[in-house]
C-alpha atoms as a PDB file:
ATOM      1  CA  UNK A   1     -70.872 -18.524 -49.964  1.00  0.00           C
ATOM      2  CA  UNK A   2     -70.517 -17.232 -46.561  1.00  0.00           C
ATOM      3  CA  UNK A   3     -66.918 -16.417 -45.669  1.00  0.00           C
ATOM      4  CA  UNK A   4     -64.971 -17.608 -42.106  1.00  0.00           C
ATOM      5  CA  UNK A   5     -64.084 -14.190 -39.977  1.00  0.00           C
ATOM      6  CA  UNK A   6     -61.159 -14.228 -37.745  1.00  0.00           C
ATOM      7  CA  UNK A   7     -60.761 -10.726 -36.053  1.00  0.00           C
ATOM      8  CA  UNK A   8     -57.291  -9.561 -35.355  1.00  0.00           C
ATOM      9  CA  UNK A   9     -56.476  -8.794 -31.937  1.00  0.00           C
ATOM     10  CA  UNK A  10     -53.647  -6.673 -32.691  1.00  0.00           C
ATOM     11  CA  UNK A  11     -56.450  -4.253 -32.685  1.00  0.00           C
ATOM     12  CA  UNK A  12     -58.350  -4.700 -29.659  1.00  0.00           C
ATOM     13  CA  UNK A  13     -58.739  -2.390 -27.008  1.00  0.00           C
ATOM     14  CA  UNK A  14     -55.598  -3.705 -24.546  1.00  0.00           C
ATOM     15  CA  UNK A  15     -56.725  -1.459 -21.755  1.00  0.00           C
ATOM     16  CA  UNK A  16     -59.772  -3.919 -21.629  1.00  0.00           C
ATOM     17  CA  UNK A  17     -59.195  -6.649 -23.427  1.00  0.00           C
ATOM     18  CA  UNK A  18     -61.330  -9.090 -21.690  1.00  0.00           C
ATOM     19  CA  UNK A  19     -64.365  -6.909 -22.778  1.00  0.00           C
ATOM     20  CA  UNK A  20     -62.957  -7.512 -26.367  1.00  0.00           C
ATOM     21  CA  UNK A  21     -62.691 -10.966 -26.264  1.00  0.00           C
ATOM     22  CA  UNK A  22     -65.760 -11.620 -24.669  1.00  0.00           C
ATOM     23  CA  UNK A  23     -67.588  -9.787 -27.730  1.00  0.00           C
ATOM     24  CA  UNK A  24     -65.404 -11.889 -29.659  1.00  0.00           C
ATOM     25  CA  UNK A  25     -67.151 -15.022 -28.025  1.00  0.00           C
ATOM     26  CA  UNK A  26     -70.673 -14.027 -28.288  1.00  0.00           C
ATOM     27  CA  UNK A  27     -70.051 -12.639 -32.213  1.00  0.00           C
ATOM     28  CA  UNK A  28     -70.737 -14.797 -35.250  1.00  0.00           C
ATOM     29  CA  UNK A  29     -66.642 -14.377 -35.715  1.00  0.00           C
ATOM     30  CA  UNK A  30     -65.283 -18.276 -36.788  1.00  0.00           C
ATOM     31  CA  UNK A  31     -61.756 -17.618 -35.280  1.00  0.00           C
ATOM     32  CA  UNK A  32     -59.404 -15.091 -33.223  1.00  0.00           C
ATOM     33  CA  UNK A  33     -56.801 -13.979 -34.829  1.00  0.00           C
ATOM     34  CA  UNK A  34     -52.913 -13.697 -33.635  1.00  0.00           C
ATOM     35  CA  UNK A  35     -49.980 -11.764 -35.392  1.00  0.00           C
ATOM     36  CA  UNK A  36     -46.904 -12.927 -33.761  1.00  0.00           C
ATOM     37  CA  UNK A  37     -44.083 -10.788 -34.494  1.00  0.00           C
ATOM     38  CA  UNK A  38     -40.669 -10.666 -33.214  1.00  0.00           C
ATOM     39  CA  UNK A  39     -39.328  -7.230 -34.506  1.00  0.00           C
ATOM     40  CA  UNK A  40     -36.827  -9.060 -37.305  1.00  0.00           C
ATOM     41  CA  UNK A  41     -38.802 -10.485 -39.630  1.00  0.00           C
ATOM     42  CA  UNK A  42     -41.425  -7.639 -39.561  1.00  0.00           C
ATOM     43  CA  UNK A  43     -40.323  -4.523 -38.208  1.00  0.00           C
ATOM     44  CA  UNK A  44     -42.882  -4.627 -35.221  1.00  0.00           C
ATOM     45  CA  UNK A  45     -43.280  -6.543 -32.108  1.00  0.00           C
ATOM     46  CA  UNK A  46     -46.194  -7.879 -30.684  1.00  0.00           C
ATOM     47  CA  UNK A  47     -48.033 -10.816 -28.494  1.00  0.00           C
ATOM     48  CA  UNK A  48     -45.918 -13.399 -27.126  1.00  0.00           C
ATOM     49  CA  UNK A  49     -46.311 -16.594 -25.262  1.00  0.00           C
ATOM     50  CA  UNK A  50     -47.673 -15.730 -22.085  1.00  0.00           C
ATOM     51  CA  UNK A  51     -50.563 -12.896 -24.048  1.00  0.00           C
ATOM     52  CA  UNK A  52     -51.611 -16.369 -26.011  1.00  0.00           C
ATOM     53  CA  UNK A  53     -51.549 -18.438 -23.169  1.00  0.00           C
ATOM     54  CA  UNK A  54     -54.170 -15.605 -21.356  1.00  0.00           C
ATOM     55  CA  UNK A  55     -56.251 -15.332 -24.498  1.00  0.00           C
ATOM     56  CA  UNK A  56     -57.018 -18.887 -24.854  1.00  0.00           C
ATOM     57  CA  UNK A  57     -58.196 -19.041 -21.402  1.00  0.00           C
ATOM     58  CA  UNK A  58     -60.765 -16.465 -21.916  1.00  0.00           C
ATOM     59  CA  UNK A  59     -61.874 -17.373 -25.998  1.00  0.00           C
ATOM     60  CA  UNK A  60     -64.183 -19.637 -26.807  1.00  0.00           C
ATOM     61  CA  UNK A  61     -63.196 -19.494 -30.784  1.00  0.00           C
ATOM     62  CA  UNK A  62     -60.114 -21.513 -32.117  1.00  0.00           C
ATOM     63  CA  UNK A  63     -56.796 -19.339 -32.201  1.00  0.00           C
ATOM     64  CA  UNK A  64     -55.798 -18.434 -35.736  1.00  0.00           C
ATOM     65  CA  UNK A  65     -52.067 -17.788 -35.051  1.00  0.00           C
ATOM     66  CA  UNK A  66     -50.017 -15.933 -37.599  1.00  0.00           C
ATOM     67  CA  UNK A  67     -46.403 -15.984 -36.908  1.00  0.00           C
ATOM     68  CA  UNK A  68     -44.308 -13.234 -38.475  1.00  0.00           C
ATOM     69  CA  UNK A  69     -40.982 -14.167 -37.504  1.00  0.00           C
ATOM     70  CA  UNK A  70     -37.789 -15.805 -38.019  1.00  0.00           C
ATOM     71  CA  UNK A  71     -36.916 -19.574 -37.576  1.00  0.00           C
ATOM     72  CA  UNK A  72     -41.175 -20.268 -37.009  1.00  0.00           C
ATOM     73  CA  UNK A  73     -40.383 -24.051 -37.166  1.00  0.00           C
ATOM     74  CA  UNK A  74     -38.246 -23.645 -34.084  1.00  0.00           C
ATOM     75  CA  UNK A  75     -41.432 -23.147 -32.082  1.00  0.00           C
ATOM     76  CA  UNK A  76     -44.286 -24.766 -33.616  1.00  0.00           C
ATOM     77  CA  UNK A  77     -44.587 -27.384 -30.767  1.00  0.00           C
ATOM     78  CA  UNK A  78     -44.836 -24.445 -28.012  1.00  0.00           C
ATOM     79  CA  UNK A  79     -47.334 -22.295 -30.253  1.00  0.00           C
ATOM     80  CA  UNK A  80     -49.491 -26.141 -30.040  1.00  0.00           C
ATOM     81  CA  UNK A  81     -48.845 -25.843 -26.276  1.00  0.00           C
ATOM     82  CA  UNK A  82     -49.789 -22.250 -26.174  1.00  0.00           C
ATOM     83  CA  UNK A  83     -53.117 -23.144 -27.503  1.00  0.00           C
ATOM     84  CA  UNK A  84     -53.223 -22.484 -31.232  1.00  0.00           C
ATOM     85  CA  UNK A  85     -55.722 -24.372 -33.723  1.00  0.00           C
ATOM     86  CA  UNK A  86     -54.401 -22.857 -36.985  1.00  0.00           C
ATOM     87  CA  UNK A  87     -50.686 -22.252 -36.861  1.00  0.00           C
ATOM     88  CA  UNK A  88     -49.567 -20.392 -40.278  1.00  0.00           C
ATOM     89  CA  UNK A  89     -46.029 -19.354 -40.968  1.00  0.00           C
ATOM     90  CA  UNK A  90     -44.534 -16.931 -43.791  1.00  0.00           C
ATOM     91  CA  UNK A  91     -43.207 -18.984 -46.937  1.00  0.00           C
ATOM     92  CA  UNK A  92     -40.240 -16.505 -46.945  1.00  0.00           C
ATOM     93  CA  UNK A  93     -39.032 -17.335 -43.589  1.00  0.00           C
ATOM     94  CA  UNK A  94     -38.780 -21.147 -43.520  1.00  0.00           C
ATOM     95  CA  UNK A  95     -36.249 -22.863 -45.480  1.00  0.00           C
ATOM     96  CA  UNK A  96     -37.727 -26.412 -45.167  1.00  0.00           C
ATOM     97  CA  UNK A  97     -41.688 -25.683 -45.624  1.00  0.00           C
ATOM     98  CA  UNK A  98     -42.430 -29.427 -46.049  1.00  0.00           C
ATOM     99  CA  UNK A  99     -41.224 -30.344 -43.088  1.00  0.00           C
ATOM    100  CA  UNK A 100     -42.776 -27.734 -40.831  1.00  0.00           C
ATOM    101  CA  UNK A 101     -46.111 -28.177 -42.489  1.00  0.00           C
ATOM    102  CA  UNK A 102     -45.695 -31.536 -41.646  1.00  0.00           C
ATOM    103  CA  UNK A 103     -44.835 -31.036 -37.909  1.00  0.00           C
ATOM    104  CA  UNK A 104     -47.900 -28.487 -37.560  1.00  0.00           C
ATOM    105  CA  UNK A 105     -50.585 -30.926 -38.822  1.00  0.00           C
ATOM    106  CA  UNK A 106     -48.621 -33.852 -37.007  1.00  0.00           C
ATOM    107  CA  UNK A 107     -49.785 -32.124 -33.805  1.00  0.00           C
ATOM    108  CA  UNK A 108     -52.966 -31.497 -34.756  1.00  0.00           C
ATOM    109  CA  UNK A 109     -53.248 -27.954 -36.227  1.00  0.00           C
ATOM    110  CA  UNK A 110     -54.387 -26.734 -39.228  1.00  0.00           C
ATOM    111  CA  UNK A 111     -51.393 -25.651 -41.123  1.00  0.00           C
ATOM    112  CA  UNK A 112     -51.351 -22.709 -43.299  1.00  0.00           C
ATOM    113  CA  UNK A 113     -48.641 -20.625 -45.428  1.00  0.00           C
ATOM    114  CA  UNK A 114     -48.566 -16.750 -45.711  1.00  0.00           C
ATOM    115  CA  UNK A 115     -47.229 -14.704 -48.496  1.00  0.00           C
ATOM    116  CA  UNK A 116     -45.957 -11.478 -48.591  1.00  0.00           C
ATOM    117  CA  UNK A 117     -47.623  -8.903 -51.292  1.00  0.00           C
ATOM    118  CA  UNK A 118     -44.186  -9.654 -53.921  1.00  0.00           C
ATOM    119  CA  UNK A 119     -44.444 -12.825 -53.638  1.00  0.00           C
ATOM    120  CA  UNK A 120     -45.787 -14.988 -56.558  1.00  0.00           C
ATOM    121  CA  UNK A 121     -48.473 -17.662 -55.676  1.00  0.00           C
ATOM    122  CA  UNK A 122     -46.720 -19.971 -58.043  1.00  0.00           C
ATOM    123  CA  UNK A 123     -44.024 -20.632 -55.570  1.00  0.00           C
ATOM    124  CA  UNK A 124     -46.747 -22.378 -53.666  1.00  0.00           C
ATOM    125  CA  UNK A 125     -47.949 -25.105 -56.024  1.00  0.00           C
ATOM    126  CA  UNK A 126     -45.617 -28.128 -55.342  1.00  0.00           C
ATOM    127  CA  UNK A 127     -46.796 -28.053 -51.354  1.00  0.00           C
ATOM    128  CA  UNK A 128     -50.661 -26.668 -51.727  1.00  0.00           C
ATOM    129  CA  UNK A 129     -51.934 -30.126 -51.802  1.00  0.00           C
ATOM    130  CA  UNK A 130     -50.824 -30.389 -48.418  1.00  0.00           C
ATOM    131  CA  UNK A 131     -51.479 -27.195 -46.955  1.00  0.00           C
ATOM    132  CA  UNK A 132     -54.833 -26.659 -44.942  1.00  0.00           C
ATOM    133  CA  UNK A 133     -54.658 -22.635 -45.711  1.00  0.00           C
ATOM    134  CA  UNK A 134     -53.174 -20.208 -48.176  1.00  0.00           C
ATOM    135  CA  UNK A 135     -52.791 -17.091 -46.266  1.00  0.00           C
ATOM    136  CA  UNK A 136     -52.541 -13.964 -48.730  1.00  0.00           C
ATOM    137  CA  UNK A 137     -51.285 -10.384 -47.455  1.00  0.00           C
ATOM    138  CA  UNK A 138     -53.060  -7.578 -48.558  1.00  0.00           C
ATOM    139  CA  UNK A 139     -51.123  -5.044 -47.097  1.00  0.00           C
ATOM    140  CA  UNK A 140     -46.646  -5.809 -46.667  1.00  0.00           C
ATOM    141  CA  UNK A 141     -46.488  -7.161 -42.761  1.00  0.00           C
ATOM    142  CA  UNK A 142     -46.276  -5.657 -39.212  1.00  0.00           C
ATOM    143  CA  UNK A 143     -48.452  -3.035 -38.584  1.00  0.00           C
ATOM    144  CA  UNK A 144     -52.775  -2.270 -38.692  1.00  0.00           C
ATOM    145  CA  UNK A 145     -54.261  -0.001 -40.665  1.00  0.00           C
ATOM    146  CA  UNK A 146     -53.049   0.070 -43.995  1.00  0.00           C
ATOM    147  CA  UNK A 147     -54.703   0.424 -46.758  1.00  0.00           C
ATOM    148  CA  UNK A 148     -55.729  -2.790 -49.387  1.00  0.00           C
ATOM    149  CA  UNK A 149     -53.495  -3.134 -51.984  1.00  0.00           C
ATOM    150  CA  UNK A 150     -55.588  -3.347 -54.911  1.00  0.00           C
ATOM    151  CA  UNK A 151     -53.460  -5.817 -57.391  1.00  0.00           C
ATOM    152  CA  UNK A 152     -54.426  -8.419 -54.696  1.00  0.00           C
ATOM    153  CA  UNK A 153     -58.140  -9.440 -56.395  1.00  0.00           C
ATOM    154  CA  UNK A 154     -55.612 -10.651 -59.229  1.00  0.00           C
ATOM    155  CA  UNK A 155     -53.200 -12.532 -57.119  1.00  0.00           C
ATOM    156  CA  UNK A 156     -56.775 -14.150 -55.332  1.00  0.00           C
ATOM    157  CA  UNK A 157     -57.653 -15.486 -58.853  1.00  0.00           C
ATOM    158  CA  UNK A 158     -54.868 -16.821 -59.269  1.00  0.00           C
ATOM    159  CA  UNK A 159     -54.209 -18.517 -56.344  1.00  0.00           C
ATOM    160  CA  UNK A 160     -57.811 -19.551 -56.637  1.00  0.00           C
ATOM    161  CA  UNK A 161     -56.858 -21.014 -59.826  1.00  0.00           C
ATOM    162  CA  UNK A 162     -53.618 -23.138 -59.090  1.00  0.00           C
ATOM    163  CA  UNK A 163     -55.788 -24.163 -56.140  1.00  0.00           C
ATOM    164  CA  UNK A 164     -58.149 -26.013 -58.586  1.00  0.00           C
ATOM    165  CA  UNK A 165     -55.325 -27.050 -61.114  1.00  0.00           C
ATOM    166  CA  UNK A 166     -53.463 -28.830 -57.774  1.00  0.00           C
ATOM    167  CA  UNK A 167     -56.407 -30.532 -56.309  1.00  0.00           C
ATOM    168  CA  UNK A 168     -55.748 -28.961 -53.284  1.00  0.00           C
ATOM    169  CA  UNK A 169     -58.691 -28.394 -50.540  1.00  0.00           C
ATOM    170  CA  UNK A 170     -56.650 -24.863 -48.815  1.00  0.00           C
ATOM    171  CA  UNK A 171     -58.803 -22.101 -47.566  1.00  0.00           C
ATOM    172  CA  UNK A 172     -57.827 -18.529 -49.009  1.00  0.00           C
ATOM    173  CA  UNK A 173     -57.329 -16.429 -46.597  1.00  0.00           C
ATOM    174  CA  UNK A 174     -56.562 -12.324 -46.553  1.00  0.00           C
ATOM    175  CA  UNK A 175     -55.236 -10.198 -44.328  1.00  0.00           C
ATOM    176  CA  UNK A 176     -54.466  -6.342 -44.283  1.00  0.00           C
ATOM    177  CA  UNK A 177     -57.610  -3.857 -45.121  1.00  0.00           C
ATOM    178  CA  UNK A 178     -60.423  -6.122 -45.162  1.00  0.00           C
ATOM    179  CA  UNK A 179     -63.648  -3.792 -44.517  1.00  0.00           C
ATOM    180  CA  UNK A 180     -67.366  -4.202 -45.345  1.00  0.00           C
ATOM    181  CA  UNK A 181     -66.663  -2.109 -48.786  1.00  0.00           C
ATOM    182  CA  UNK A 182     -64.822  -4.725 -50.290  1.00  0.00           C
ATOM    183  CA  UNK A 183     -65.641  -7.816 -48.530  1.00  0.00           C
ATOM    184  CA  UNK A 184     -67.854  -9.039 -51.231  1.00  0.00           C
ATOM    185  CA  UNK A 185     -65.637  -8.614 -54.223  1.00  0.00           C
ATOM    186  CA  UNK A 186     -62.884 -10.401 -52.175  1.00  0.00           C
ATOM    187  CA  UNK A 187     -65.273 -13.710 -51.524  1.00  0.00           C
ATOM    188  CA  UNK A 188     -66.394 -13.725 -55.336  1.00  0.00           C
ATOM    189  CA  UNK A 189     -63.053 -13.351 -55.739  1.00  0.00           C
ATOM    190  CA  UNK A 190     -62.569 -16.883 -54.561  1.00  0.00           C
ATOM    191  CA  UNK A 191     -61.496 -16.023 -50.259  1.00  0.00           C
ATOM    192  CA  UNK A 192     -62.749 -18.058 -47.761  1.00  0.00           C
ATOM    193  CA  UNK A 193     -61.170 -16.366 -44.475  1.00  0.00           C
ATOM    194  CA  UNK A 194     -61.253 -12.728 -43.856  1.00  0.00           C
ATOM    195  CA  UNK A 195     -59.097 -11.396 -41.698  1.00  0.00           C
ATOM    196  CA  UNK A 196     -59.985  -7.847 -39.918  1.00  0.00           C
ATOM    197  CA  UNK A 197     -58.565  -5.376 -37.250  1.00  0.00           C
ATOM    198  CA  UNK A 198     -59.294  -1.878 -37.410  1.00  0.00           C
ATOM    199  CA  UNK A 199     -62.357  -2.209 -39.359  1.00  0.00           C
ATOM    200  CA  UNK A 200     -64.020  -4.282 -36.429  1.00  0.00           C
ATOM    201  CA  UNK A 201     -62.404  -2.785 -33.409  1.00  0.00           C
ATOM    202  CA  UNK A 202     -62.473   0.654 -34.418  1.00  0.00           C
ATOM    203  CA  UNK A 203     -66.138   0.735 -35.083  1.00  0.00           C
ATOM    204  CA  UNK A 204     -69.241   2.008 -32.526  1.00  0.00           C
ATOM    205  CA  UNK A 205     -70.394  -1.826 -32.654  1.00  0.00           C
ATOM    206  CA  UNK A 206     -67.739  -4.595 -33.227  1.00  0.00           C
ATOM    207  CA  UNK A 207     -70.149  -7.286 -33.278  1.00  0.00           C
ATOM    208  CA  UNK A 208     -72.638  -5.804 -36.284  1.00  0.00           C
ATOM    209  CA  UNK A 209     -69.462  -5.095 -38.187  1.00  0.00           C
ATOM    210  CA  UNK A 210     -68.717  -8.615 -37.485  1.00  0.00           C
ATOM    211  CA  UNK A 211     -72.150  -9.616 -38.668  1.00  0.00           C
ATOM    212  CA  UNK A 212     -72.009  -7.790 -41.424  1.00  0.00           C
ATOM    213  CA  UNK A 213     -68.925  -9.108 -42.814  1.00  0.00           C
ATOM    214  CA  UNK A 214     -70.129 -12.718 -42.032  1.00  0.00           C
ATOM    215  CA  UNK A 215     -72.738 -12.521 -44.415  1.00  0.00           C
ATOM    216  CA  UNK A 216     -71.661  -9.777 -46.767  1.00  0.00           C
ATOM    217  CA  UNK A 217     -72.273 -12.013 -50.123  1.00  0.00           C
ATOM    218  CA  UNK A 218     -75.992 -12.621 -48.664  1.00  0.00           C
ATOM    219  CA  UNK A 219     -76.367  -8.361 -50.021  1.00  0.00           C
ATOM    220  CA  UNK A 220     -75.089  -9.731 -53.727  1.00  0.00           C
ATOM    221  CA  UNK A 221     -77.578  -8.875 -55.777  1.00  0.00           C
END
């Protein structure tokens, strides 16, 4: 299976960031991916609306727009406006998930939920058949270049698992130390959206690292 890559612009080069997104276009990447975070929920603070609103102008991919914040449901409508395609918010910050899930798809985005490393995937399995995405941190929230937190391949299974049991069609998705090393393992694991930042950014060519992640179960042997 060949895995969906949405590159995390918290990690681009902001001192030329049209150069970044531009290599972003002509890449194999699926998706551009946006951390949203307001400082509270996370203790970091990044892109707001008017960074989004520039972004989209220049992308070509759909925006994959991860909001880390409190009260996400209160702006789901402007994050539509702002240009998102996938809108996911944290399962720990929304007291009415239903509802906002809802409200995301009802304006025509796909809607995904994020989890925080503690929290169990069983909490999910009343509202997976409705979700478009299951988005899994592999690292706790707010800030690039942290290390993978191993335990994840078992909370992928699982997830993977209730998935199946549910009859649920969500992606997998992870996010937090994704690199070519373990790319495969985490697609056999059962992901179908890798998330990278450093690992893609950081390297002499962005766009092979891209590649290579793109088609890193093609090297199974």
């Amino acid at each position: 299976m060949q895995p969906l890559v949405s590159p995390s612009l918290l990690s681009a080069n902001f001192g030329n960031l049209d150069a970044d997104i531009e290599m972003i276009n002509n890449s194999e990447a699926d998706w551009l991916h946006i951390d949203v975070m307001d400082g509270v929920f996370v203790p970091n603070i990044s892109f707001g609306f008017p960074v989004l609103e520039a972004v989209k102008r220049k992308t070509r991919k759909p925006l994959d727009v991860h909001l880390m914040i409190v009260n996400p449901e209160n702006y789901i409508t402007r994050f539509r406006e702002a240009g998102a395609s996938v809108l996911t918010l944290h399962y720990e910050a929304v007291d009415h998930l239903d509802s906002a899930v809802r409200k995301i798809q009802s304006l025509g985005m796909k809607a995904g939920v994020s989890l925080n490393p503690h929290t169990p995937v069983s909490l999910l399995e009343e509202i997976l058949p409705l979700l478009d995405m299951v988005l899994l941190m592999t690292v706790n929230p707010g800030f690039g270049g942290q290390i993978f937190i191993e335990s994840s391949y078992n909370k992928i299974l699982k997830l993977r698992e209730l998935i199946k049991e549910t009859s649920s069609s969500a992606l997998i998705q992870v996010d937090g130390g994704v690199d070519t090393k373990n790319a495969t393992h985490l697609v056999q694991a059962g992901v179908d959206v890798l998330v990278a930042g450093n690992t893609i950014f950081g390297s002499d060519n962005p766009s092979e690292i891209i590649n290579s992640l793109k088609n890193c179960c093609k090297r199974i042997t």
